[in-house]
Protein backbone atom coordinates (compact mmCIF):
# COMPACT_ATOMS: atom_id res chain seq x y z
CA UNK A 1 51.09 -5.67 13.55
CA UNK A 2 51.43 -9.05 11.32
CA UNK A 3 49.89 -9.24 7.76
CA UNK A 4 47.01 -11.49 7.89
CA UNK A 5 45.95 -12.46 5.02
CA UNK A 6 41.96 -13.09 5.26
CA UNK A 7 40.35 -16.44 4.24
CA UNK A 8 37.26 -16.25 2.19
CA UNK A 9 34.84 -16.53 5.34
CA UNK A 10 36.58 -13.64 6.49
CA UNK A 11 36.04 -11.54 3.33
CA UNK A 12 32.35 -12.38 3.64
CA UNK A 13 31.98 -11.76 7.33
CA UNK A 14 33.61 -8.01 7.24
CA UNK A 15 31.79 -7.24 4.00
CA UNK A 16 28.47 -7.29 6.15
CA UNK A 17 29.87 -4.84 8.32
CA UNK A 18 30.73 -2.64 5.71
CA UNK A 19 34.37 -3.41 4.81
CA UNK A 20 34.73 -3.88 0.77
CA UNK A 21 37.96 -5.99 -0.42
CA UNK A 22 40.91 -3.48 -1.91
CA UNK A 23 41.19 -5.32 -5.31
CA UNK A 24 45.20 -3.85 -5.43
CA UNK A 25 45.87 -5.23 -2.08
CA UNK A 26 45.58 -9.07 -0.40
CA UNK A 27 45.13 -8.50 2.87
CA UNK A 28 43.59 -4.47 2.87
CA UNK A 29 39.66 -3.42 2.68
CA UNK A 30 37.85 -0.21 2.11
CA UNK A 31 35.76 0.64 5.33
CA UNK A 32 32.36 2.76 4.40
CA UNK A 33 31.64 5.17 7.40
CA UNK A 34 27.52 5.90 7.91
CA UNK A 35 27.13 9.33 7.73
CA UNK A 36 23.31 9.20 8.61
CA UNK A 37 21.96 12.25 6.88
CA UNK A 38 24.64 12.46 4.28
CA UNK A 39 26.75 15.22 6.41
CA UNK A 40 29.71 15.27 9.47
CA UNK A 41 30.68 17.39 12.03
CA UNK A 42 33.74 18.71 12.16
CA UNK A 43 34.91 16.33 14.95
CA UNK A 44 33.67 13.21 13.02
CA UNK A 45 35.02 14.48 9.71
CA UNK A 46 38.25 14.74 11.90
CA UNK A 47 38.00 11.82 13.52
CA UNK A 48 37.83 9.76 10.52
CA UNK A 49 40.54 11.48 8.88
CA UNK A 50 42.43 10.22 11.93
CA UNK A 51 41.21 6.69 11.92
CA UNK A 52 42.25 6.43 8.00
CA UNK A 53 46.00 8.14 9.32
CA UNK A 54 46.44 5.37 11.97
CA UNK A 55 44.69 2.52 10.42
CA UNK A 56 44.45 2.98 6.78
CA UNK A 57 46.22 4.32 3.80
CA UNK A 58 45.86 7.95 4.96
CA UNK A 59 43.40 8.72 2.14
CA UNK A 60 39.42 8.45 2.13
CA UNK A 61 36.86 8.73 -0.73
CA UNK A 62 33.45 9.70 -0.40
CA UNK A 63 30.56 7.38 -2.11
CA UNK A 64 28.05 8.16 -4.14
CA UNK A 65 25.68 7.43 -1.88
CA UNK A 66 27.10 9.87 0.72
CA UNK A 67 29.14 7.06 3.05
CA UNK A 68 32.91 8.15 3.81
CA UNK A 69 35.38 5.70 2.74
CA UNK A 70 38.06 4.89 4.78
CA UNK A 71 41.25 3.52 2.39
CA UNK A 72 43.17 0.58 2.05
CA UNK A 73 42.90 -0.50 6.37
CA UNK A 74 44.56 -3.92 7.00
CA UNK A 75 42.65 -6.95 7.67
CA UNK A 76 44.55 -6.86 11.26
CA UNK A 77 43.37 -3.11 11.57
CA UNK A 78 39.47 -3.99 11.62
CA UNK A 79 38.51 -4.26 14.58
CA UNK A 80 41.27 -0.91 16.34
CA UNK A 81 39.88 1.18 13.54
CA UNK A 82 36.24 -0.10 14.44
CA UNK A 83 36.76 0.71 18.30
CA UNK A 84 38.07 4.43 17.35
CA UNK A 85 35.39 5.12 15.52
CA UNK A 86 33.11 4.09 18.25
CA UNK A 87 34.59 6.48 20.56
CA UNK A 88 33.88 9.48 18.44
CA UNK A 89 29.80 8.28 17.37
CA UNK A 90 30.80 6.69 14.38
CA UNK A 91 29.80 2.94 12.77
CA UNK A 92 30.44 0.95 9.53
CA UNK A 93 28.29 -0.71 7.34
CA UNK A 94 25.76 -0.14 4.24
CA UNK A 95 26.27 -3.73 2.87
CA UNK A 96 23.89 -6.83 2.60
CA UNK A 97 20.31 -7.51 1.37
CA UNK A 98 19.01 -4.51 3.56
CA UNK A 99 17.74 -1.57 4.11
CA UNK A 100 20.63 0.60 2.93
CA UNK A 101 22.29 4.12 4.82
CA UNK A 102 19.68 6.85 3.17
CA UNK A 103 20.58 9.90 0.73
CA UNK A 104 19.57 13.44 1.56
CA UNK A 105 20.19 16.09 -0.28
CA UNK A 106 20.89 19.94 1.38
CA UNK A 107 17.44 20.71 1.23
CA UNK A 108 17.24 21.95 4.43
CA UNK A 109 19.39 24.60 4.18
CA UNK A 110 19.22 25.25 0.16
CA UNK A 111 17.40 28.23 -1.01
CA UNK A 112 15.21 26.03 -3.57
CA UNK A 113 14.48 23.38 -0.35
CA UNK A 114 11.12 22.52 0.37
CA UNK A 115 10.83 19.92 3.40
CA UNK A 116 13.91 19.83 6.45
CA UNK A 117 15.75 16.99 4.79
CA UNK A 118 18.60 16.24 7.23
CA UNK A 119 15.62 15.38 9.65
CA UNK A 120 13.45 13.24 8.07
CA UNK A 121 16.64 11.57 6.46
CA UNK A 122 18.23 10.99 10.54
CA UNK A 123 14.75 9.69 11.69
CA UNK A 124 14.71 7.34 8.30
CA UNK A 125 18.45 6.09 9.47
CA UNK A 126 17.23 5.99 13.50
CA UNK A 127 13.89 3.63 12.05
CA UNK A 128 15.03 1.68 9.23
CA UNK A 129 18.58 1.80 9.01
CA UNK A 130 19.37 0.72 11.96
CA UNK A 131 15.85 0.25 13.43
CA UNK A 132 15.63 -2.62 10.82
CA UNK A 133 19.57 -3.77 10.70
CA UNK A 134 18.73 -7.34 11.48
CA UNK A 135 16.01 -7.46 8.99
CA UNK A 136 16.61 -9.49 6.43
CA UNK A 137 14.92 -8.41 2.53
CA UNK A 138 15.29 -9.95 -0.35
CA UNK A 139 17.49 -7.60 -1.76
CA UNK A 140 19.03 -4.39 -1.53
CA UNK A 141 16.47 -1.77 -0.32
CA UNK A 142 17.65 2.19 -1.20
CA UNK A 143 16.08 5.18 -0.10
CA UNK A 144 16.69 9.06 -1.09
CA UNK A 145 15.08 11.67 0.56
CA UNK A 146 14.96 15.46 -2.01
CA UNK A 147 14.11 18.97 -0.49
CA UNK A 148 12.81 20.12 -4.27
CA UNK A 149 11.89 18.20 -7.67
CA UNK A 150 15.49 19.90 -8.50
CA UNK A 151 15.92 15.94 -7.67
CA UNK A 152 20.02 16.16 -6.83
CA UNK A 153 19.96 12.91 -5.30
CA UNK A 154 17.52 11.42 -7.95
CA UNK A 155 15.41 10.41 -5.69
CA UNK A 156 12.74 8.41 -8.33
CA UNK A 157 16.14 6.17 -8.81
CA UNK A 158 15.62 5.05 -5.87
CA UNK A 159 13.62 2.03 -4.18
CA UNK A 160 11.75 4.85 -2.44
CA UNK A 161 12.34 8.22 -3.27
CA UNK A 162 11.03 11.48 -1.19
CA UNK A 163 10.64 14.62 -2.90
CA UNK A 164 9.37 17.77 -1.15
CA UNK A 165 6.46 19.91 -2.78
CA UNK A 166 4.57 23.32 -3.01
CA UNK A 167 1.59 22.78 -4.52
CA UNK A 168 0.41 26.57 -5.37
CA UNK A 169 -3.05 27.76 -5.52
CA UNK A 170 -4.27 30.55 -7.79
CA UNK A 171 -7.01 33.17 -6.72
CA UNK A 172 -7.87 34.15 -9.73
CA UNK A 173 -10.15 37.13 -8.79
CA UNK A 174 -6.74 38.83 -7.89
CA UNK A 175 -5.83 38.97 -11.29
CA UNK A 176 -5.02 41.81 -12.77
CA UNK A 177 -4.46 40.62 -16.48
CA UNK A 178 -0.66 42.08 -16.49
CA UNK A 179 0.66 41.92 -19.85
CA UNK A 180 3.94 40.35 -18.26
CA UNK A 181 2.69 37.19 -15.73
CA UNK A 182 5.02 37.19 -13.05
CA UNK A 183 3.52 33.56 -12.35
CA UNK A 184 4.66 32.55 -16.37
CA UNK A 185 7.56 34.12 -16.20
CA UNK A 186 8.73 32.47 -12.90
CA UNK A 187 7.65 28.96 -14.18
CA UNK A 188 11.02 27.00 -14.92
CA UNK A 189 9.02 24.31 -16.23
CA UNK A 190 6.26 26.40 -18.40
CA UNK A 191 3.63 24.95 -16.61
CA UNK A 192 1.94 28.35 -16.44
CA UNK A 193 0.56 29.56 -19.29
CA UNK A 194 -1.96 32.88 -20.45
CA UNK A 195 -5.09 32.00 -20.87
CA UNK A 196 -7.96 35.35 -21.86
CA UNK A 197 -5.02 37.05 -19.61
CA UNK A 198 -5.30 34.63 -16.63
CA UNK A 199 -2.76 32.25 -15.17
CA UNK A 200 -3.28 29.06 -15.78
CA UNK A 201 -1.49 26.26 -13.92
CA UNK A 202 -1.31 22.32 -16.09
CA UNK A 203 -0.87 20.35 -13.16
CA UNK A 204 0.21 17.35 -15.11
CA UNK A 205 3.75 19.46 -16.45
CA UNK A 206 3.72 21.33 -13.23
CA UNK A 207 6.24 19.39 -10.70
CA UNK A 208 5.02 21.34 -7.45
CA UNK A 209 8.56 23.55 -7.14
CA UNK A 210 6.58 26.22 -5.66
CA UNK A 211 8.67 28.61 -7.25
CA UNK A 212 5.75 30.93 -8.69
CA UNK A 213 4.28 31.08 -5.01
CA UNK A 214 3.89 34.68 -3.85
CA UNK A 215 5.65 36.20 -7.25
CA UNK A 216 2.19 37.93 -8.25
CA UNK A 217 2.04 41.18 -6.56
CA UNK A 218 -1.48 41.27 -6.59
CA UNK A 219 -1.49 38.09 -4.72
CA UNK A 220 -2.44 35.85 -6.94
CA UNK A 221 -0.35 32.97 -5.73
CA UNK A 222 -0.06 33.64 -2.52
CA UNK A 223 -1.51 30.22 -0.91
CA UNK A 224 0.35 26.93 -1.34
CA UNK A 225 -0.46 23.19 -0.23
CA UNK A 226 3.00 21.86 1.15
CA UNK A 227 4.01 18.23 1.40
CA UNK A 228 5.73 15.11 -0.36
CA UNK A 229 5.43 13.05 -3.14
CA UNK A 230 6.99 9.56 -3.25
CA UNK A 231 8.08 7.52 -5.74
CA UNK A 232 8.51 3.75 -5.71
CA UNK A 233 10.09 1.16 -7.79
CA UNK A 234 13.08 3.15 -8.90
CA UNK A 235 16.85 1.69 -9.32
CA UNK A 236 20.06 2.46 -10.54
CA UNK A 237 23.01 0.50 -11.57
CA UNK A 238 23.47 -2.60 -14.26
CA UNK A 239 19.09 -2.33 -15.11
CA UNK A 240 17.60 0.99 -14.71
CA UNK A 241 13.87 1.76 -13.57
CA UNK A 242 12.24 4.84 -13.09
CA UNK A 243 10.25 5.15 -9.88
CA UNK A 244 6.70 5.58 -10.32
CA UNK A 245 4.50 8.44 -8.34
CA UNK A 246 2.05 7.28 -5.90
CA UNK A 247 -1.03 9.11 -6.25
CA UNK A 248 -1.53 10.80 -2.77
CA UNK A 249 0.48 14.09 -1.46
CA UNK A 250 1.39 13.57 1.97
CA UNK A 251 1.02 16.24 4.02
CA UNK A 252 3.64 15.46 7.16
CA UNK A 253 6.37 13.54 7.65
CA UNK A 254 4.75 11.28 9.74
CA UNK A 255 2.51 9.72 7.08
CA UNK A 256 5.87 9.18 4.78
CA UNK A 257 7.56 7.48 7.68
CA UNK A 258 4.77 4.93 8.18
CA UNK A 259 4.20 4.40 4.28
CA UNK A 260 7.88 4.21 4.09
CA UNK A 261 7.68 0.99 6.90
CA UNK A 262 4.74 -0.18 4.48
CA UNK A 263 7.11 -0.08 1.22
CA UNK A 264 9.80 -1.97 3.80
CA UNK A 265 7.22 -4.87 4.83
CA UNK A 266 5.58 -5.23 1.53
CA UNK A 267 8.97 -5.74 0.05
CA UNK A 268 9.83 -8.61 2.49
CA UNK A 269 6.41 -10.12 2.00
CA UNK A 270 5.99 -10.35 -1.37
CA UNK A 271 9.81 -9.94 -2.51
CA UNK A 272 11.16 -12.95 -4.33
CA UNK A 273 15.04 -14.03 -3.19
CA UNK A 274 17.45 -11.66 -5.55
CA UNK A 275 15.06 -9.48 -6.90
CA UNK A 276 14.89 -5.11 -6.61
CA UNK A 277 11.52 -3.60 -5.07
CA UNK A 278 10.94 -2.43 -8.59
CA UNK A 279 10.74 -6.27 -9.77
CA UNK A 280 8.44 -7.16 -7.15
CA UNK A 281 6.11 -4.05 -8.04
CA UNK A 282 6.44 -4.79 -11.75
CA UNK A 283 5.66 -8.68 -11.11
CA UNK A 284 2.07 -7.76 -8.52
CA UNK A 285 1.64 -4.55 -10.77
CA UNK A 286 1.88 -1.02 -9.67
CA UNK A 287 -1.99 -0.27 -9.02
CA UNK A 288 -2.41 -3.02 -7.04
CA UNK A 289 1.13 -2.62 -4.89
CA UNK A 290 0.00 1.15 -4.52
CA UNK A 291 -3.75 0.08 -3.21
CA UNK A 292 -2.34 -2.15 -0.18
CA UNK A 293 0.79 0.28 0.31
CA UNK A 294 -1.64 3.08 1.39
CA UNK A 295 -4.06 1.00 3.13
CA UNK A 296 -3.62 -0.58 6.81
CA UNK A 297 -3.21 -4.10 6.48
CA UNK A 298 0.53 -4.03 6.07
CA UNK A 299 0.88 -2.53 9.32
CA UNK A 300 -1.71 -4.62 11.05
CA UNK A 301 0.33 -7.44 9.85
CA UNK A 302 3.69 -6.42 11.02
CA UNK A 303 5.22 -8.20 13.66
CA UNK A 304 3.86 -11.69 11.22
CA UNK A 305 6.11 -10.47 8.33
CA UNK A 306 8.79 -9.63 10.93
CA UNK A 307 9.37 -12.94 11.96
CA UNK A 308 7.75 -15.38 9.52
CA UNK A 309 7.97 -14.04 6.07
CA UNK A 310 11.55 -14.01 4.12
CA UNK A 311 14.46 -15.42 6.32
């Protein structure tokens, strides 16, 4: 096939399909491949390896926010290598002043995971990835999705950022004053401390790991409050903000998907053209972002914001 060499309209169009200019090259682009919940089967990890044989360089990267990059594919190659991967499941994109592929850690299969994260992490992509592809925000919208406060995706970095949690709760009257607290000891934070020979928990160090749950064996610790904590405001990159904690533990997924569309909505309401979700939370303040975020009006106002609000 013929070099083409793209005109600047052309750079711009494939860019919102997820095809990034190959600075080395004047007619090649780097093509980032959705993986939805950060992993592949073996047929799609083979099938792009494939597509990057046939229409790219024959080498692919993989992003820091879990999208496979496909190498150096000819502006001529686009739309073949586009069609191939739409015969094995498989889409571009991740670009533009949207809501962005998510990031999931392994926490449904890692020993310290908490909540199934490759689930909630699909339904986020089925909803708001591409549930929301059209949507237009006024910038960049990120979300990350943790099994444990380990926090390997760093999810308070994040516009919104899901963390999974295991609140424990102590009966003390099971105590047996060991000398040695198995709940202390197990603490990796030292939020348990002796107190007259009884565990005590400070809930403001404690970060919910659950990793002291059922380590007394008198039974101490054996109940537990499961759920997630979210963070909002967070970003990475040229200005860094940490995410703050909104004050509620949500107890099923459910109730994080619908704040999540809340988070989504406010941002497009009161987002100002080129600005993070952190900038419009600083800008309305965090208290009064948080009140309206966990109440219902957002939601009642929904298909208003849809269609009149941003552009």
């Amino acid at each position: 096939m013929d070099k083409i060499i793209p005109t600047a309209a052309d750079i711009a169009a494939v860019k919102g399909r997820g095809f990034l200019r190959d600075k080395t090259t004047e007619d090649c682009f780097n093509a980032r491949v959705i993986t939805v919940n950060g992993k592949l089967t073996a047929a799609k990890l083979n099938a792009v390896a494939q597509a990057a044989e046939q229409y790219g360089s024959g080498e692919v990267a993989f992003t820091s926010r879990q999208t496979v990059e496909v190498q150096k594919i000819p502006f001529a190659n686009i739309e073949p290598f586009c069609a191939f991967l739409a015969q094995h499941g498989l889409e571009t994109g991740g670009t533009g002043p949207k809501v962005r592929p998510v990031v999931s850690c392994k926490g449904t299969t890692c020993v310290f995971g908490l909540i199934d994260t490759f689930a909630l992490s699909a339904e986020i992509h089925e909803r708001f990835y591409k549930g929301y592809r059209s949507l237009k925000l006024p910038h960049k919208f990120k979300i990350a999705v943790g099994g444990c406060p380990n926090n390997c995706v760093k999810p308070d970095l994040n516009d919104v950022g899901i963390i999974g949690q295991r609140v424990p709760v102590y009966d003390k009257q099971q105590c047996r004053s060991c000398k040695i607290c198995q709940l202390e000891k197990n603490c990796p934070v030292k939020a348990v401390k002796l107190v007259d020979g009884v565990p005590v928990r400070d809930e403001k160090s404690c970060n919910n790991c659950g990793r002291c749950v059922a380590k007394c064996p008198f039974g101490v610790s054996v109940q537990h409050t499961d759920g997630y904590a979210v963070y909002i405001g967070g970003r990475w990159g040229k200005q860094v903000a940490r995410g703050q904690r909104v004050q509620f533990l949500f107890r099923d997924a459910e109730e994080v998907l619908l704040f999540l569309e809340k988070c989504i909505l406010f941002f497009r309401l009161y987002g100002e053209q080129g600005e993070r979700f952190a900038d419009t939370i600083n800008r309305i303040g965090f208290e009064k972002a948080q009140q309206e975020l966990l109440g219902d009006t957002l939601l009642a106002k929904k298909e208003e914001i849809l269609t009149t609000f941003g552009g």
